[in-house]
Protein backbone atom coordinates (compact mmCIF):
# COMPACT_ATOMS: atom_id res chain seq x y z
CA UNK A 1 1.86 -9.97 -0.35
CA UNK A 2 2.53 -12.33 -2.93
CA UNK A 3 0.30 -11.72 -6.01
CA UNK A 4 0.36 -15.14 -7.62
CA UNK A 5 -0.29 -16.23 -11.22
CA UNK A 6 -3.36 -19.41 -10.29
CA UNK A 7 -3.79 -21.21 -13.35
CA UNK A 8 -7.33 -23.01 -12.83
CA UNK A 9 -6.56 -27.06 -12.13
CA UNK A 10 -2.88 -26.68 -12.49
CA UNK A 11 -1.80 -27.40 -8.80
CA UNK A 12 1.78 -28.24 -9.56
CA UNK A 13 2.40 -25.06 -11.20
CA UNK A 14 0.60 -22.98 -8.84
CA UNK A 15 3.00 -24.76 -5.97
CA UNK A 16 5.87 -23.66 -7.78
CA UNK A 17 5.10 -20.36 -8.06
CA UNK A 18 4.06 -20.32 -4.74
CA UNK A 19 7.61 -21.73 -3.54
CA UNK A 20 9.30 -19.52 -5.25
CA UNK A 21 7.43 -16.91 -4.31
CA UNK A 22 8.22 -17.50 -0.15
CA UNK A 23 11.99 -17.58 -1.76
CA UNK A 24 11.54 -14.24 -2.67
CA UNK A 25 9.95 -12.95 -0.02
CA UNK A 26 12.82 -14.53 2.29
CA UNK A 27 15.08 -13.14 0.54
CA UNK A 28 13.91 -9.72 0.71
CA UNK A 29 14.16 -10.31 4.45
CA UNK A 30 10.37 -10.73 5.15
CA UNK A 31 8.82 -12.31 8.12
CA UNK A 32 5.09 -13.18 6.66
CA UNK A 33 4.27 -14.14 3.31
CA UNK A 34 0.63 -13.72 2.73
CA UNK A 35 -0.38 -15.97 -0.66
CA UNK A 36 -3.89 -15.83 -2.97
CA UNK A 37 -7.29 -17.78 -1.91
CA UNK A 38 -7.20 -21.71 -3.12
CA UNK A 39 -3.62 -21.29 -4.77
CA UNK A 40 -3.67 -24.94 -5.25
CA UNK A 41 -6.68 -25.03 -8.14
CA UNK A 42 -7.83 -21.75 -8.05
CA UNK A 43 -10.93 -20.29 -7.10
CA UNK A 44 -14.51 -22.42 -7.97
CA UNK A 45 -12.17 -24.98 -10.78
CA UNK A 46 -14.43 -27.60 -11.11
CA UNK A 47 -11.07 -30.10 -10.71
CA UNK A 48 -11.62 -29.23 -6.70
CA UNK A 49 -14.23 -31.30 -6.46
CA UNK A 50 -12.68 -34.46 -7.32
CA UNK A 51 -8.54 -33.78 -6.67
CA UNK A 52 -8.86 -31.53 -3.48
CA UNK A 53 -6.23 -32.70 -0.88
CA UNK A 54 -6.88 -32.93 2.92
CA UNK A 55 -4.74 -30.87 5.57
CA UNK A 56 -1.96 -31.60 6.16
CA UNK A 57 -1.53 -33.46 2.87
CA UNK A 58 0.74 -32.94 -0.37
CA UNK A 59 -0.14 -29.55 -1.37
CA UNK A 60 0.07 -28.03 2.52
CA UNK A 61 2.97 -30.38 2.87
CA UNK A 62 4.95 -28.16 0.39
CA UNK A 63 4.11 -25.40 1.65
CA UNK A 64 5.42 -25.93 5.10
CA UNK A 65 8.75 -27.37 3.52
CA UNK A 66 8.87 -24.11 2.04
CA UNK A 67 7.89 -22.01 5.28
CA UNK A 68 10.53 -24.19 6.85
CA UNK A 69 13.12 -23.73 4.20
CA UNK A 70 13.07 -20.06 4.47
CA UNK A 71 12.50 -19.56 8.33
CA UNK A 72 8.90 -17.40 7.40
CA UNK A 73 5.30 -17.62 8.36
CA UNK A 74 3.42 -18.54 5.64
CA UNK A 75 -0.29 -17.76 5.20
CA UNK A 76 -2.37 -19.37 2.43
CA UNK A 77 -5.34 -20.32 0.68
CA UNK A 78 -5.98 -24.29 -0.41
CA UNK A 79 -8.52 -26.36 -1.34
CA UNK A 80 -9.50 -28.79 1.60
CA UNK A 81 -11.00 -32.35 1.68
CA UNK A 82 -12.55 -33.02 4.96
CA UNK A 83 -12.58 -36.12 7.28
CA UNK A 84 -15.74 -35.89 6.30
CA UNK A 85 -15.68 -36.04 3.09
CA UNK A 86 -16.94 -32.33 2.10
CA UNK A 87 -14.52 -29.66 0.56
CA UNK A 88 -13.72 -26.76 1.96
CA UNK A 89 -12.23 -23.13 1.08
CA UNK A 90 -9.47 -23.08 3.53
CA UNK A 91 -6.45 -21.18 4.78
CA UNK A 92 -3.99 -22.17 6.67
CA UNK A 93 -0.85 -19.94 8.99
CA UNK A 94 2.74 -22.05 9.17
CA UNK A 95 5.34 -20.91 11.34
CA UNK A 96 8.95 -20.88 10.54
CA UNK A 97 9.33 -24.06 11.83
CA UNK A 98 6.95 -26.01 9.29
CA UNK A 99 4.53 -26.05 11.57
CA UNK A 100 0.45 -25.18 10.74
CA UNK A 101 -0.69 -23.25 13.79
CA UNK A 102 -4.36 -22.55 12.28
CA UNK A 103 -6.72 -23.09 9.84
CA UNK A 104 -9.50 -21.54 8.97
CA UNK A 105 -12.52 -22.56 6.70
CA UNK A 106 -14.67 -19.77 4.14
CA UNK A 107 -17.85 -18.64 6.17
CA UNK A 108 -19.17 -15.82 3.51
CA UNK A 109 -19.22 -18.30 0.71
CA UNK A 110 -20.47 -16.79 -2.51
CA UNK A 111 -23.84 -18.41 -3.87
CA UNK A 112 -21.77 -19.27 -7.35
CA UNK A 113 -18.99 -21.07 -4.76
CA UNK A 114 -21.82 -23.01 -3.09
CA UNK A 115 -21.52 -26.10 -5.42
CA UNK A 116 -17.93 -26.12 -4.27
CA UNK A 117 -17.02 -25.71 -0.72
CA UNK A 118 -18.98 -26.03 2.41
CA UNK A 119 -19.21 -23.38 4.81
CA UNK A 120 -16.74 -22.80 7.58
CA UNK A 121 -17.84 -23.02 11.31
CA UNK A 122 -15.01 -21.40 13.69
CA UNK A 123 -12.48 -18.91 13.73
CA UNK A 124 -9.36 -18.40 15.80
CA UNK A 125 -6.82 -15.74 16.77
CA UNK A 126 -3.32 -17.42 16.83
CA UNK A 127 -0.23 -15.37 19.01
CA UNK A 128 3.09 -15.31 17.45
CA UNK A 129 6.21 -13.47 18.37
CA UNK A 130 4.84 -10.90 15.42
CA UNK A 131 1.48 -10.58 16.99
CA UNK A 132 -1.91 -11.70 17.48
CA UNK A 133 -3.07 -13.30 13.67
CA UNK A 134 -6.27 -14.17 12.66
CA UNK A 135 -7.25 -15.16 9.35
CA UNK A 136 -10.16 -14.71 6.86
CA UNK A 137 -10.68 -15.13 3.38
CA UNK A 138 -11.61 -13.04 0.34
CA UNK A 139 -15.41 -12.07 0.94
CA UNK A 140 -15.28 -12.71 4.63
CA UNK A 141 -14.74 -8.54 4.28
CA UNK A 142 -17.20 -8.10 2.11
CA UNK A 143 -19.47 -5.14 3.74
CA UNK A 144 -22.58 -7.83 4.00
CA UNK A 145 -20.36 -10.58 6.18
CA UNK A 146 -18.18 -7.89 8.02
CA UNK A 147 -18.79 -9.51 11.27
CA UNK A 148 -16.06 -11.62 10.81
CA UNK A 149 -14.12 -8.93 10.92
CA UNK A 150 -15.36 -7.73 13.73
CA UNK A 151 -15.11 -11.07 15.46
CA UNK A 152 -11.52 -11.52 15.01
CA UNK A 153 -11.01 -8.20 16.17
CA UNK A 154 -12.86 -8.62 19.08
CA UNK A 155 -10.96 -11.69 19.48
CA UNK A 156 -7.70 -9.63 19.95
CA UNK A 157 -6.05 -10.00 16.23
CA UNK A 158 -3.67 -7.40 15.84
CA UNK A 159 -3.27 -8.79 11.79
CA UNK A 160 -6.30 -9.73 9.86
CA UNK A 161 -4.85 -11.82 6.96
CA UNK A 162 -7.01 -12.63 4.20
CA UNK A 163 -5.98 -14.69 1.04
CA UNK A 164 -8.50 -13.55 -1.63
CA UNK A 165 -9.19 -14.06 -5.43
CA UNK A 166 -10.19 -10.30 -6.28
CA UNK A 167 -12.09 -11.08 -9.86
CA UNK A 168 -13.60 -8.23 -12.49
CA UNK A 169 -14.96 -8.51 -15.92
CA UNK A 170 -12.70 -9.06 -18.68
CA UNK A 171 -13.08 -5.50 -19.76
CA UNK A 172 -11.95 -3.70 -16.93
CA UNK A 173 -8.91 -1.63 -17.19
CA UNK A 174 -6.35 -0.53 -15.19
CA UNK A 175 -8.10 2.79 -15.55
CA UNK A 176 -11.00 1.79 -13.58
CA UNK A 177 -11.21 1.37 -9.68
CA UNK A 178 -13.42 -1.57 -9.13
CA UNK A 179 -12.15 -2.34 -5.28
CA UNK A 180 -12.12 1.13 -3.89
CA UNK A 181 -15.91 0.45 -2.57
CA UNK A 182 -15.82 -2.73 -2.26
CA UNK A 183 -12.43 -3.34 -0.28
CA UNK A 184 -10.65 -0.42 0.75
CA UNK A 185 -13.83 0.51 2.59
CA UNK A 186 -14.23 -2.42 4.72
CA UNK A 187 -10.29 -2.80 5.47
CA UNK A 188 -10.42 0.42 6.42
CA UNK A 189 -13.79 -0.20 8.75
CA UNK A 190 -11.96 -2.75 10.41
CA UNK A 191 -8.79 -0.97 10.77
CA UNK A 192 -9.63 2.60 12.26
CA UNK A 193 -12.48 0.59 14.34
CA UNK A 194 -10.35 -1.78 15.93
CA UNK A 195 -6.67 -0.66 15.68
CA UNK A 196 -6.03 -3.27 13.77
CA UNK A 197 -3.89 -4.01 10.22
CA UNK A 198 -5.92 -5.65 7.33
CA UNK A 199 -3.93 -7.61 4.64
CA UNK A 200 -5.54 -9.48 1.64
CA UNK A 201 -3.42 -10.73 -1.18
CA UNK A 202 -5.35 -11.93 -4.54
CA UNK A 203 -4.33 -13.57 -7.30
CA UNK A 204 -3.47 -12.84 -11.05
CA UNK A 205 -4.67 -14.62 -14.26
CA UNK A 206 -7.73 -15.15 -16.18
CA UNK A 207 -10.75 -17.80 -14.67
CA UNK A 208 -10.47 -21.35 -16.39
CA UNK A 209 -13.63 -23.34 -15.78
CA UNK A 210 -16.13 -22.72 -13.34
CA UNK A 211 -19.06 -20.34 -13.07
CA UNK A 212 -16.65 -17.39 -13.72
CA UNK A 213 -14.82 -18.29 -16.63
CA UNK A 214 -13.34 -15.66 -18.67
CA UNK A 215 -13.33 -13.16 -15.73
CA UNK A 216 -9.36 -12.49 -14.35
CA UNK A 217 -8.00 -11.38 -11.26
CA UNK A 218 -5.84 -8.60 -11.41
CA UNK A 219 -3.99 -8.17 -8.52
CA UNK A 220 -4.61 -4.80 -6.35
CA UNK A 221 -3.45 -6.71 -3.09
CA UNK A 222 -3.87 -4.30 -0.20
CA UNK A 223 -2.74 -3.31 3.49
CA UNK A 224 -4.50 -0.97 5.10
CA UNK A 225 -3.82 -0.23 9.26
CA UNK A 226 -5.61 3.01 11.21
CA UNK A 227 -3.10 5.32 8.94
CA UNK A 228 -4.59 4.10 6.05
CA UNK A 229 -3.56 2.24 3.31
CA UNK A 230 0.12 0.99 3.73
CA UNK A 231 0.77 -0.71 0.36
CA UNK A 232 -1.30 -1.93 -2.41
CA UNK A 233 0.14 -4.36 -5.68
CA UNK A 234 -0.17 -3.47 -9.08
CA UNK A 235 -3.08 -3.78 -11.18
CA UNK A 236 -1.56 -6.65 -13.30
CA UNK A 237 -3.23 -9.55 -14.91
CA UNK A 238 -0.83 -11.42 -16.41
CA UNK A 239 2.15 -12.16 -14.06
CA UNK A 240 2.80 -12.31 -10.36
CA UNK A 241 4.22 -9.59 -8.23
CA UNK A 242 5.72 -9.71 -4.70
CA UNK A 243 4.50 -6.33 -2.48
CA UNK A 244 6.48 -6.03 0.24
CA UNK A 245 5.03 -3.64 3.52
CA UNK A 246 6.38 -2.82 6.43
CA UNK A 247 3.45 -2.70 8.98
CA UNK A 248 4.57 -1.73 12.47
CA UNK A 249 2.20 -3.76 15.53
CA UNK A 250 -0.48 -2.34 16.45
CA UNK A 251 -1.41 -1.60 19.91
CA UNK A 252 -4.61 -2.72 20.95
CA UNK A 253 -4.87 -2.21 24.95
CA UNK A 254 -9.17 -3.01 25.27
CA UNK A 255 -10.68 -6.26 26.17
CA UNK A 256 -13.99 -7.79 25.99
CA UNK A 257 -16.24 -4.83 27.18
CA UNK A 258 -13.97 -2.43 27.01
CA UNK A 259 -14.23 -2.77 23.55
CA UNK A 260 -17.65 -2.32 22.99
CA UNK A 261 -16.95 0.96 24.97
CA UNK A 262 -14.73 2.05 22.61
CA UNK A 263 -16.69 1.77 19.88
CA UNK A 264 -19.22 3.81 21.39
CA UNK A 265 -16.80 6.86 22.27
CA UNK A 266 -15.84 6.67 18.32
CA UNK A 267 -19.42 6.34 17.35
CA UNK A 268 -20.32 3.55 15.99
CA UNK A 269 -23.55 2.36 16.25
CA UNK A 270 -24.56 -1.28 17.04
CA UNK A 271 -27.11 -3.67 15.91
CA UNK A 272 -30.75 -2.51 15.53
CA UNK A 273 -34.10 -3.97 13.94
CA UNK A 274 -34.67 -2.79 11.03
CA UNK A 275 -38.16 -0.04 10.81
């Protein structure tokens, strides 16, 4: 989990930080390096609008160098410009060979992000030699758009990664727990559901520009499998961090209905109209 400074319309320097974060990584001998939500601007910058790249294109480009470089999947948030001409919150998985082997476009888009990025309309499980990936971003696992979550996981992902942009208030402290609720829960949903290992790594640094300006993302990154939670990054607003986790495969042996079955046996209760 690489906890990235993202310095609002600074794409360059959030490249380079991102490149040398993968070195990092490879060098501590990982095999996935799982990077912040729209690491190219940062989150909502209002630069997005006008300098947002398509995929592949320069800033992706790097990034697979990079992935290449280092022999390492790489799994990342950018800033897309579509065919169409509309931008979207995206993330994209590389494979060690350079490769991008999925992308994925924000479908729980917060009403602030609205202006910015247009919602996503698929999702996708990938298989690699590490697993069964699929890939959602920051409040895709909110408890409101959860069925994401469960989508993925019903789509066989063994690893839900999800690059996020965790942001508080300027006066929260290290002394406060602001994502126990709000993500530890959910993760942890997913992951004692399912069988299945939820990572998110957010960014560091206070909000340039945009409809959250002078909030800041403070890190926290998270891992959480059907144990619990496996690693978590430091609360740490100022400078980026590298969390490395080892998270063992999980093995998820249900299929279509079987499933739904086993969610019963645990339990868990399935849609119903509201009284």
């Amino acid at each position: 989990m690489g906890q990235l400074l993202v310095e609002g319309g600074e794409p360059d320097r959030n490249l380079e930080r991102a490149a040398q974060m993968i070195a990092e990584a490879a060098r501590q001998n990982c095999d996935v390096v799982l990077l912040p939500e729209t690491l190219d601007f940062a989150w909502t910058h209002p630069s997005a609008l006008t300098e947002a790249q398509p995929i592949p294109g320069i800033y992706s480009d790097r990034l697979c160098q990079e992935a290449l470089c280092h022999q390492v999947y790489v799994c990342a948030g950018l800033t897309e410009r579509g065919p169409d001409g509309r931008i979207y919150n995206a993330a994209i998985l590389i494979n060690p060979q350079g490769d991008i082997i999925s992308k994925y476009h924000k479908i729980n888009l917060l009403t602030v992000e609205m202006p910015y990025y247009a919602v996503g309309q698929t999702l996708n499980v990938v298989d690699t030699p590490l697993g069964k990936i699929g890939i959602n971003i920051c409040a895709d696992n909110f408890l409101d758009g959860l069925s994401i979550g469960h989508t993925l996981a019903r789509m066989g992902a063994e690893f839900i990664l999800s690059p996020s942009s965790w942001t508080v208030d300027y006066s929260v402290t290290e002394e406060d727990d602001p994502y126990h609720e709000k993500w530890v829960k959910p993760y942890s949903i997913l992951a004692q559901l399912y069988n299945v290992t939820v990572v998110g790594t957010t960014s560091v640094g206070y909000i340039v520009g945009g409809p959250y300006e002078g909030k800041k993302s403070v890190g926290c990154s998270l891992a959480v499998d059907a144990s619990g939670i496996r690693a978590q990054g430091k609360f740490n607003e100022f400078a980026g961090d590298l969390v490395v986790a080892d998270l063992p495969r999980p093995v998820r042996a249900e299929k279509g209905t079987q499933i739904g079955e086993m969610l019963l046996r645990k339990g868990f209760r399935f849609d119903t109209l509201p009284k």
